[in-house]
Protein backbone atom coordinates (compact mmCIF):
# COMPACT_ATOMS: atom_id res chain seq x y z
CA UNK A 1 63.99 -22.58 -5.66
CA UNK A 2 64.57 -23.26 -2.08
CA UNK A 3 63.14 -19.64 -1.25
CA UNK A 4 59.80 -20.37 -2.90
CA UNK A 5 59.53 -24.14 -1.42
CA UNK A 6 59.47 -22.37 1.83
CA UNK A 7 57.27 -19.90 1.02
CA UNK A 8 54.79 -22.13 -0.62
CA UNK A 9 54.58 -24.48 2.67
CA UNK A 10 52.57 -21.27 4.23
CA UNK A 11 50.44 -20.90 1.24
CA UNK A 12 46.79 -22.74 2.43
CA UNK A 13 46.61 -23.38 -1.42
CA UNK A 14 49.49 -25.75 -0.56
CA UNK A 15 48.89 -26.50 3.28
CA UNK A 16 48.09 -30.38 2.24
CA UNK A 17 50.99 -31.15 -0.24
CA UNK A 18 53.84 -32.75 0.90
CA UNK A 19 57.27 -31.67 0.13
CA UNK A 20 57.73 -33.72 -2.94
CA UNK A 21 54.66 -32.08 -4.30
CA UNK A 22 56.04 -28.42 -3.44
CA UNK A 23 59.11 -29.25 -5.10
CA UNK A 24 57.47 -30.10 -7.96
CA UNK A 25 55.45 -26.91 -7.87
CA UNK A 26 58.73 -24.65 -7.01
CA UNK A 27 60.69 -26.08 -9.61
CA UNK A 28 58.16 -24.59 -12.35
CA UNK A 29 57.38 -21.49 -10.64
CA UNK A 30 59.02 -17.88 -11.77
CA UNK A 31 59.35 -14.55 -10.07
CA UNK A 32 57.63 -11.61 -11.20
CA UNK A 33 57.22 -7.81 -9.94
CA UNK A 34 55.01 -5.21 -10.72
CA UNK A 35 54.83 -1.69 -9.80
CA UNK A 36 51.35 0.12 -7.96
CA UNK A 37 48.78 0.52 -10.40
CA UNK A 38 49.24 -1.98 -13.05
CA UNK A 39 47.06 -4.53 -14.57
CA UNK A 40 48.60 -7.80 -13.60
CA UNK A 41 45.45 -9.00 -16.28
CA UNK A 42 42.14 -7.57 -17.42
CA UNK A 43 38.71 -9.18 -16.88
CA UNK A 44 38.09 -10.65 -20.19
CA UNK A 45 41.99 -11.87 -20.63
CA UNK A 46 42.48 -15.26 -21.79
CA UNK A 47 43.88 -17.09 -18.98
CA UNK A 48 47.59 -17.93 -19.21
CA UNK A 49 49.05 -18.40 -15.34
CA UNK A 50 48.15 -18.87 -12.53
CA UNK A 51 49.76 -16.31 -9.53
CA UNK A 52 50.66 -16.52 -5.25
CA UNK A 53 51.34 -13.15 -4.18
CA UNK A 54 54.45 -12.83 -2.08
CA UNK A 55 54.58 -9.40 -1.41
CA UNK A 56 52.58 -6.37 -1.58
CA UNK A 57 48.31 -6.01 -2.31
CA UNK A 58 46.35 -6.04 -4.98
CA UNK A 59 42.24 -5.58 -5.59
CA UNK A 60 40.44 -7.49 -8.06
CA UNK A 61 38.13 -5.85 -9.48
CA UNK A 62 34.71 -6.51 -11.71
CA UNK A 63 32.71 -4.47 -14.25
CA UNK A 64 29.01 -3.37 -13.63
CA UNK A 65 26.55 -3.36 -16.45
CA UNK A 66 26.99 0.39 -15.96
CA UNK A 67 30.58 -0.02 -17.66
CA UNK A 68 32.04 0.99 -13.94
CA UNK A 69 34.76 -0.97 -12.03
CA UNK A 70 33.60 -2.79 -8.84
CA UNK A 71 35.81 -3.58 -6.22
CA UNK A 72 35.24 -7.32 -5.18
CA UNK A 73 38.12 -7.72 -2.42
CA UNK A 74 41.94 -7.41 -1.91
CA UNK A 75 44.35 -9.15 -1.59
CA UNK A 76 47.47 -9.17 0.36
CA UNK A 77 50.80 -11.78 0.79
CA UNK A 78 49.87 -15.56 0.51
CA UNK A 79 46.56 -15.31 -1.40
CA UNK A 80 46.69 -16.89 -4.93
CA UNK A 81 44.57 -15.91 -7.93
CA UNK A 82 43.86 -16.71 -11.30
CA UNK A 83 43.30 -20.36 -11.25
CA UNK A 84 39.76 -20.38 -11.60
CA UNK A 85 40.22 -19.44 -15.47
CA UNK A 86 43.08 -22.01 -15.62
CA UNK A 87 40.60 -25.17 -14.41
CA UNK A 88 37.63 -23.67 -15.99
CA UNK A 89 39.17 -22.96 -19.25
CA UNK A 90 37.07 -19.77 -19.47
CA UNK A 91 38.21 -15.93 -19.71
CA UNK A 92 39.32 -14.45 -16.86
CA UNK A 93 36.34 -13.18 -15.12
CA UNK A 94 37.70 -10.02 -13.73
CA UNK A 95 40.34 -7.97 -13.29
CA UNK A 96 43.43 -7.45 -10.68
CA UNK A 97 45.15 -4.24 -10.45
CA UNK A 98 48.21 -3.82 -8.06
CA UNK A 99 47.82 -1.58 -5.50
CA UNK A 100 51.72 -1.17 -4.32
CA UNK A 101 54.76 -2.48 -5.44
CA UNK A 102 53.79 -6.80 -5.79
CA UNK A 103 56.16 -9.53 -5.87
CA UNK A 104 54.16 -12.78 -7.26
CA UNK A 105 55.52 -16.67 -7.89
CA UNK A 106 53.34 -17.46 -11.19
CA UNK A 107 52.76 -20.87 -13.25
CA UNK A 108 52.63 -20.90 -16.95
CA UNK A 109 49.40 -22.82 -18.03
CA UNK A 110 51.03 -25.78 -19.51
CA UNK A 111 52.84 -26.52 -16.18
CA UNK A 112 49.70 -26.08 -14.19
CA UNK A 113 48.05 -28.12 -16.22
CA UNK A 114 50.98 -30.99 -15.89
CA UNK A 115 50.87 -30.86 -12.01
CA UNK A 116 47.68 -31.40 -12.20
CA UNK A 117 47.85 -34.62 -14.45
CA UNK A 118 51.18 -35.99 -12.58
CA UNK A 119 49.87 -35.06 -8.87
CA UNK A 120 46.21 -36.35 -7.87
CA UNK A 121 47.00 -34.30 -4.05
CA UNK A 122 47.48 -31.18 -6.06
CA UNK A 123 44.14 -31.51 -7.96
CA UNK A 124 42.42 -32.28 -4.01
CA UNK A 125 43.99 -29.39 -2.87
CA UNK A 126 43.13 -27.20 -5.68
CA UNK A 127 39.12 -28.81 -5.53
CA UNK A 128 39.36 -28.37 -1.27
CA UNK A 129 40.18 -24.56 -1.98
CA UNK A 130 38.41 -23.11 -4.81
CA UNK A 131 35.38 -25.07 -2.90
CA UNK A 132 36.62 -22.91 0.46
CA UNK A 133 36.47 -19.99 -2.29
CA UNK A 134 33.53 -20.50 -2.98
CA UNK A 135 32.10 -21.15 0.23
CA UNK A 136 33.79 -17.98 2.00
CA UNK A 137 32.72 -15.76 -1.16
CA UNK A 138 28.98 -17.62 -0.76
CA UNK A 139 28.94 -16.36 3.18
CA UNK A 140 30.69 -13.30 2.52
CA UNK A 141 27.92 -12.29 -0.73
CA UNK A 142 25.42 -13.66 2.19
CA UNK A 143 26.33 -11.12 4.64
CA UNK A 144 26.92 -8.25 2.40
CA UNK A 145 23.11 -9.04 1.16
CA UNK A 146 22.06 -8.85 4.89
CA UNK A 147 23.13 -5.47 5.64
CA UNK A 148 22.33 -4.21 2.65
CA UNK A 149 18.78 -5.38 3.38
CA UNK A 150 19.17 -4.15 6.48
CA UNK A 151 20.07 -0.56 5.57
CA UNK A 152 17.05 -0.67 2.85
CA UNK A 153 14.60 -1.57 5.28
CA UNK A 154 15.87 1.56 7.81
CA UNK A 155 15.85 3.30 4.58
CA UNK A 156 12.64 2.54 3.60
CA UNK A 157 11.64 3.12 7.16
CA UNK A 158 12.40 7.13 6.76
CA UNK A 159 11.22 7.38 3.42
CA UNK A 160 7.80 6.39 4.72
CA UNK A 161 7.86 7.84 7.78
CA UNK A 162 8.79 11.23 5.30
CA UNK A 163 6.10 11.01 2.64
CA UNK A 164 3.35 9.87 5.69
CA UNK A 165 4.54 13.55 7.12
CA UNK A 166 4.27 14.81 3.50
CA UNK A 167 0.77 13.41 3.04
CA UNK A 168 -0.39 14.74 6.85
CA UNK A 169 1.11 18.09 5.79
CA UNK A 170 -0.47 18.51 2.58
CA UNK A 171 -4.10 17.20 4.28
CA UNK A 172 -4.03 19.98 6.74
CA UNK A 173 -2.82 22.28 3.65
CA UNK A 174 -6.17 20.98 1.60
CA UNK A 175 -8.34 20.89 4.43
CA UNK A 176 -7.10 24.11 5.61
CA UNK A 177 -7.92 25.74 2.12
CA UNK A 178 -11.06 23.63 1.75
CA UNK A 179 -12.04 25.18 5.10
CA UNK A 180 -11.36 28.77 4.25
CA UNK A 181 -12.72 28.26 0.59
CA UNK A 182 -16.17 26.54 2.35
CA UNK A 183 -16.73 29.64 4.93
CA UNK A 184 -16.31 32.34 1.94
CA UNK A 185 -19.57 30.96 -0.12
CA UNK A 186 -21.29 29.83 3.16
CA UNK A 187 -21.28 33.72 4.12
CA UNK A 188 -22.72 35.12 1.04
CA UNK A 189 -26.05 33.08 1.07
CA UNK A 190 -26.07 33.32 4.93
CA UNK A 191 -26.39 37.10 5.39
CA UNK A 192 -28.96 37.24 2.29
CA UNK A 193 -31.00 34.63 3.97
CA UNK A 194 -30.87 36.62 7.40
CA UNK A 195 -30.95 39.76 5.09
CA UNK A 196 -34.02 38.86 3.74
CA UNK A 197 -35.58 37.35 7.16
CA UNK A 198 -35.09 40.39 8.90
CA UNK A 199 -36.86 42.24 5.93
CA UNK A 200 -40.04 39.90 6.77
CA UNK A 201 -40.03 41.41 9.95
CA UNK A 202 -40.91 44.96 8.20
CA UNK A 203 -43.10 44.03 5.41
CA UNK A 204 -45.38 41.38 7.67
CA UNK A 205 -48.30 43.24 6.66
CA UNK A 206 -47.26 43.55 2.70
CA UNK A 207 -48.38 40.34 0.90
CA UNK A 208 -46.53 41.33 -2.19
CA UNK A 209 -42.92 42.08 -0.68
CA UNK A 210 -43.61 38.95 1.73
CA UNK A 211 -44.06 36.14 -0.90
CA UNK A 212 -40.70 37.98 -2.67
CA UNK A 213 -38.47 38.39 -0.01
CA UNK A 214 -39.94 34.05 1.08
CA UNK A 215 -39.27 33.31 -2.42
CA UNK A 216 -35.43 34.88 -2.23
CA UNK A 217 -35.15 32.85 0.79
CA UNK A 218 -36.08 29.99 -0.47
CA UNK A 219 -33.28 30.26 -3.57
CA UNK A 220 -30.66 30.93 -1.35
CA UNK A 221 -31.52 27.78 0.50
CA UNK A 222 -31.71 25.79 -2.59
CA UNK A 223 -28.09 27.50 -3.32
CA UNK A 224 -26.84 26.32 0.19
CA UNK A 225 -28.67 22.87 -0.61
CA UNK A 226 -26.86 22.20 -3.75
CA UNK A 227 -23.51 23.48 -2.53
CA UNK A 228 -23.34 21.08 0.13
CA UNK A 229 -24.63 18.19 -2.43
CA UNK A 230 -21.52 19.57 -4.41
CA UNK A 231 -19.05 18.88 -1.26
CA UNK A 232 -20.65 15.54 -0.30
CA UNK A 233 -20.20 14.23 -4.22
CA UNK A 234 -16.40 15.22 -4.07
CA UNK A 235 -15.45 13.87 -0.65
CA UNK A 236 -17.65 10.27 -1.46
CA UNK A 237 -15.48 10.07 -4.85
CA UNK A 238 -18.48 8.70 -6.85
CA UNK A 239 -22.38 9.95 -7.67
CA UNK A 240 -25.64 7.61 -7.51
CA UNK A 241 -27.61 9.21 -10.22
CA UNK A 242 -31.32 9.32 -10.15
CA UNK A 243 -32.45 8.83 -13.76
CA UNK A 244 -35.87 9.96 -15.19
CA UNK A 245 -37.20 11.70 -17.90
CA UNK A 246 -37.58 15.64 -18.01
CA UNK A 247 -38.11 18.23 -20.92
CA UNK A 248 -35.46 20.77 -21.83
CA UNK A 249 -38.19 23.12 -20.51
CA UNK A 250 -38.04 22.10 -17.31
CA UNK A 251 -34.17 22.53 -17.27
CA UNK A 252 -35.09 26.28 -18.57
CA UNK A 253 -37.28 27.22 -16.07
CA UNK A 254 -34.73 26.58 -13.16
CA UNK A 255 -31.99 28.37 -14.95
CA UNK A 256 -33.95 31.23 -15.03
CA UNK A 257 -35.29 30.94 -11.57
CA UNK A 258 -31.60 30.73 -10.43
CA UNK A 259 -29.98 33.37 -12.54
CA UNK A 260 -33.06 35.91 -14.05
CA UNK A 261 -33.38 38.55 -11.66
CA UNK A 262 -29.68 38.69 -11.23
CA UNK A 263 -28.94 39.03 -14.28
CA UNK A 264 -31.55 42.12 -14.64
CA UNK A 265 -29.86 43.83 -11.84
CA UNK A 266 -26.40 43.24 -13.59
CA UNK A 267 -27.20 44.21 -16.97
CA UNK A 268 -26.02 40.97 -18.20
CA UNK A 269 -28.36 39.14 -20.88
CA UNK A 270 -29.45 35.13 -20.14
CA UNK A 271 -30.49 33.52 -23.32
CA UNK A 272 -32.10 29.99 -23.52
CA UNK A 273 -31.83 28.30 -26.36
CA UNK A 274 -33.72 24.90 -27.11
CA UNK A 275 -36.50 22.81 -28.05
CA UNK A 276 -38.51 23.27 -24.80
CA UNK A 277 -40.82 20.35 -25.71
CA UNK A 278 -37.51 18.01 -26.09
CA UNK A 279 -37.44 15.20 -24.03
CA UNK A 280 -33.99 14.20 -22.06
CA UNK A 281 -33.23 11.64 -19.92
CA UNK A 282 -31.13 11.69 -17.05
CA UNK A 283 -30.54 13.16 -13.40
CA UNK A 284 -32.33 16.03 -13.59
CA UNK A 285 -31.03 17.86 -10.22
CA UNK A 286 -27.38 17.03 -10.95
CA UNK A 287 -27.96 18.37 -14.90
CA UNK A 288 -29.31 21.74 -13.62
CA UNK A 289 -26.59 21.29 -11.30
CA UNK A 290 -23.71 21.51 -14.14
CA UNK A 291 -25.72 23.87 -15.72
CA UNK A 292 -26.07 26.10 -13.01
CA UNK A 293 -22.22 26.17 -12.30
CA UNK A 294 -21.46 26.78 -15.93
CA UNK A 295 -23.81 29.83 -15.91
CA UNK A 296 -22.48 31.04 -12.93
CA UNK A 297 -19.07 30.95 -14.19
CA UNK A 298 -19.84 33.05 -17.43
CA UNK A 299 -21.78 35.70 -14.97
CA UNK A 300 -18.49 35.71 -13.29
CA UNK A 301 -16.49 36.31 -15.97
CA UNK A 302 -18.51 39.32 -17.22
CA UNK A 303 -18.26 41.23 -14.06
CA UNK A 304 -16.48 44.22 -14.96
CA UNK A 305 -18.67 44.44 -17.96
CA UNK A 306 -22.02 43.75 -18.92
CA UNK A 307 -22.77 41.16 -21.80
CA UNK A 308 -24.72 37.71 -22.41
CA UNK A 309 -24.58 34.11 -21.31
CA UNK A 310 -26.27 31.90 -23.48
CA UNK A 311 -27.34 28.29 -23.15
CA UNK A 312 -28.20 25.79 -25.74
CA UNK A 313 -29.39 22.84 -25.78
CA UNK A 314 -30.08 20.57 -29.06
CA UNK A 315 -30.46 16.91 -30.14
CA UNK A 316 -27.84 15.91 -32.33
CA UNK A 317 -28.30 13.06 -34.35
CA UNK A 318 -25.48 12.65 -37.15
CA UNK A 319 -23.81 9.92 -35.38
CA UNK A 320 -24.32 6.96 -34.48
CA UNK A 321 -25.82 6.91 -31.21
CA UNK A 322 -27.94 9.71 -30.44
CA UNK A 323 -26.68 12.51 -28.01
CA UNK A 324 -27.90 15.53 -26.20
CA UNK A 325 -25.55 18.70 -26.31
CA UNK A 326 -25.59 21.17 -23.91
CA UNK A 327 -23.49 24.35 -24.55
CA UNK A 328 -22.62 27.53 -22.36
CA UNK A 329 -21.13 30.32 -23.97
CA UNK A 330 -20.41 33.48 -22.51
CA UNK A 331 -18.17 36.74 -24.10
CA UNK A 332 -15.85 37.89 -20.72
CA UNK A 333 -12.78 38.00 -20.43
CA UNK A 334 -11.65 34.42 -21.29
CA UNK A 335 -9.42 31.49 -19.75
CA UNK A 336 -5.58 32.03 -19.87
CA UNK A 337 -4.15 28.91 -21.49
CA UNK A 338 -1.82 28.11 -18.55
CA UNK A 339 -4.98 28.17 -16.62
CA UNK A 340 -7.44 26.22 -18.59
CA UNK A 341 -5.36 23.01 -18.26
CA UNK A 342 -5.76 23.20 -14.63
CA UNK A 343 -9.82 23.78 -14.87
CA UNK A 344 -11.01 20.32 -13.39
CA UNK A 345 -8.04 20.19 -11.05
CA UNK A 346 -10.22 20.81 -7.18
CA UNK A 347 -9.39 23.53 -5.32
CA UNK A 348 -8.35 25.55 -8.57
CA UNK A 349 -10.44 28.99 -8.86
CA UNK A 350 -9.58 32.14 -11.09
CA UNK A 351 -12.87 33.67 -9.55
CA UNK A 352 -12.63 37.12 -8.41
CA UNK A 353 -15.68 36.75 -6.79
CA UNK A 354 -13.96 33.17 -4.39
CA UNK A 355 -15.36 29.80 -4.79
CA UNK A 356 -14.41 26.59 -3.61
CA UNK A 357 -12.86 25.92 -6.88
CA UNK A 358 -14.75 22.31 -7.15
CA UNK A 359 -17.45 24.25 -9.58
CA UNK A 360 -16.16 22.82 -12.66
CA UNK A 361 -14.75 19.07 -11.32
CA UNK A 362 -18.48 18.87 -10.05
CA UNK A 363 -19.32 19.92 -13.68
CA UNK A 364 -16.87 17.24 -15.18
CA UNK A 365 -17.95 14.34 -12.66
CA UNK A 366 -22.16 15.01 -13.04
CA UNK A 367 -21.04 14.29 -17.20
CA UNK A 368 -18.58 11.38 -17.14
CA UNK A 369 -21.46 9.82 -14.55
CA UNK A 370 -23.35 10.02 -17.16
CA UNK A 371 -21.35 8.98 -19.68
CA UNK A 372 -20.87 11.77 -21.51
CA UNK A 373 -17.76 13.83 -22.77
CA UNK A 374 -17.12 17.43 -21.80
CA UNK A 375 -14.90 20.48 -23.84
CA UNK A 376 -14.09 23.53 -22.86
CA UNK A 377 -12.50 26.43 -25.48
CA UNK A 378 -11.54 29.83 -24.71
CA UNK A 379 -9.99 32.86 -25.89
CA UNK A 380 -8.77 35.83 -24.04
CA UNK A 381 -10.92 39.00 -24.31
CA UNK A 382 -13.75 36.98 -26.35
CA UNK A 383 -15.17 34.39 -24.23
CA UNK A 384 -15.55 30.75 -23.04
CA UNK A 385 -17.64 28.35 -24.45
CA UNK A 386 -18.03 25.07 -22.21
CA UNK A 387 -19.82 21.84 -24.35
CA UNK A 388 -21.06 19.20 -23.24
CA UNK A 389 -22.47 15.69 -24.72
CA UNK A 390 -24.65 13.16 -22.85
CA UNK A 391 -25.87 10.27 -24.50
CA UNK A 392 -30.03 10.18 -25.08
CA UNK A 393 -31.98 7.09 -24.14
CA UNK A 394 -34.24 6.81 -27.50
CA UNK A 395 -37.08 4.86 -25.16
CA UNK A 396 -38.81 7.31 -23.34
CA UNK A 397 -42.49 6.97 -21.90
CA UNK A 398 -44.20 10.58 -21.93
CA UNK A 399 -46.45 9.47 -20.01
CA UNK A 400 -43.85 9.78 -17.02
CA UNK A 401 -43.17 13.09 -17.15
């Protein structure tokens, strides 16, 4: 007994009792060892003594919600532990695991619990240092939260620093492709224009061939025109449409301006099918437009072998609110599946021929601006049909058109 008295006067649990009060405390207290590695108790453990470590360390450990053990802290000679459970009343709230040989002095519960009663300066000094506890774990759980903020925020600092050199990168990529993709059709329209200008220079004194190699001009400037409409709609991200009403006709009649002669000289069919007479509303450029690319795309698709592209347009009227449907069909070669989810995706092309690959999200955002719906169903070696749907104002004043 007189071996722990001494020892406990250098416990701080203890540093305020007097020597009767020690006395008291040695004269209940037993000697225990454990070897390295063992469980002195498990978090969880219903709380039976309370422990001063003489000799040797131990860690005290906690469970995550993960199921994994968490070391909180150890412990070496002079630090006491499991008394919170003891005043509480409550399971022990984690575990301590011995990390070498340990020598402790433990109190059964009863005996704790009996000091307590019989000696108010043990209860103080118990109060004075679970509150020191407390307070040390408060500033220690204080400063741990500080550098762990401070190695997010230096975290968080190269992560964005990392995806704002990710984003730069993959600009230049884009713009770099957009560039190269915007140069390839500028050149085609660009040498016919100067091809056809420096024709003019020939056939000056031949009406005929003048007004037809003008009139070629003219279409490739058109093409040029509505290519660069195409480029400012994507990079703006949205499309002020000009509504008004037109005829199907109308629509008909630039399609085959566009594509007829072409077609001739390919030996690939164009056939328009439609009410001519039926009246539409809508933007009419940005219809032809999506018409146009559509077209284009089933010309494309038949170029290593001659065939038809065919265009309808019909009201349909079995549902509830009237709609227009517009429908390209064409019988080439067809859209691999892995390749027709990626259609309105910019920058995508399967064209031998180039193209900026904005053909069909141009196609896709003229619709939706509209508020219409758009499908697209293909089959390898048969063809590609492309449908459709705008929604048909039933007020319409002929008188406009």
């Amino acid at each position: 007994m007189s071996g722990n008295l001494a020892f406990l006067k250098h416990v701080y649990f203890f540093k305020d009792l007097d020597n009767r009060e020690l006395r008291a405390i040695a004269s209940v207290a037993h000697t225990q060892t454990f070897p390295g590695g063992t469980y002195i108790f498990r978090e969880g453990d219903e709380a039976e003594r309370f422990y001063v470590l003489v000799n040797g360390w131990v860690g005290i450990y906690k469970v995550s919600h993960s199921g994994e053990p968490n070391l909180l802290t150890r412990q070496g000679p002079g630090h006491v532990f499991g008394e919170m459970a003891l005043v509480d009343d409550l399971p022990r709230s984690a575990s301590v695991v011995t990390e070498t040989k340990v020598e402790v002095l433990y109190l059964d519960r009863k005996d704790f619990v009996r000091l307590l009663h019989e000696n108010p300066s043990v209860v103080q000094s118990v109060i004075r240092s679970l509150a020191a506890m407390i307070r040390n774990s408060n500033e220690s759980y204080v400063d741990d939260l500080s550098e762990r903020n401070k190695a997010l925020e230096i975290a968080y600092e190269e992560l964005k620093k990392t995806q704002d050199d990710l984003i730069r990168a993959e600009r230049f990529s884009n713009l770099g492709k957009l560039v190269s993709l915007i140069i390839h059709d500028l050149k085609n329209p660009i040498s016919i224009i100067r091809g056809y200008g420096e024709l003019l220079k020939i056939v000056a004194d031949d009406p005929v061939k003048l007004q037809g190699y003008a009139s070629k001009i003219v279409r490739e400037s058109d093409r040029l025109n509505d290519f660069t409409r195409e480029l400012l709609d994507y990079s703006r991200g949205r499309m002020r449409l000009e509504m008004a009403p037109y005829r199907v006709g109308t629509v008909f009649d630039r399609i085959e301006t566009l594509f007829k002669e072409d077609f001739f000289n390919r030996n690939i069919g164009l056939l328009l099918t439609g009410d001519r007479e039926l009246v539409l509303y809508g933007d009419l450029e940005r219809v032809v437009r999506a018409l146009s690319n559509l077209v284009d795309n089933g010309r494309k698709a038949l170029t290593d072998k001659s065939g038809e592209v065919a265009v309808l347009v019909d009201k349909e009227s079995n549902v509830e609110k009237q709609t227009i449907r517009f429908q390209v069909k064409d019988n080439g070669e067809g859209i691999p599946t892995d390749s027709l989810e990626k259609i309105f995706e910019p920058f995508f092309s399967r064209s031998k021929g180039g193209g900026t690959g904005l053909g069909m999200v141009s196609v896709k955002n003229i619709v939706e601006a509209h508020g219409g719906t758009i499908l697209v169903d293909s089959t390898l070696g048969q063809g590609t049909t492309v449908t459709f749907r705008l929604p048909q104002k039933l007020e319409i004043n002929e008188e406009n058109l």
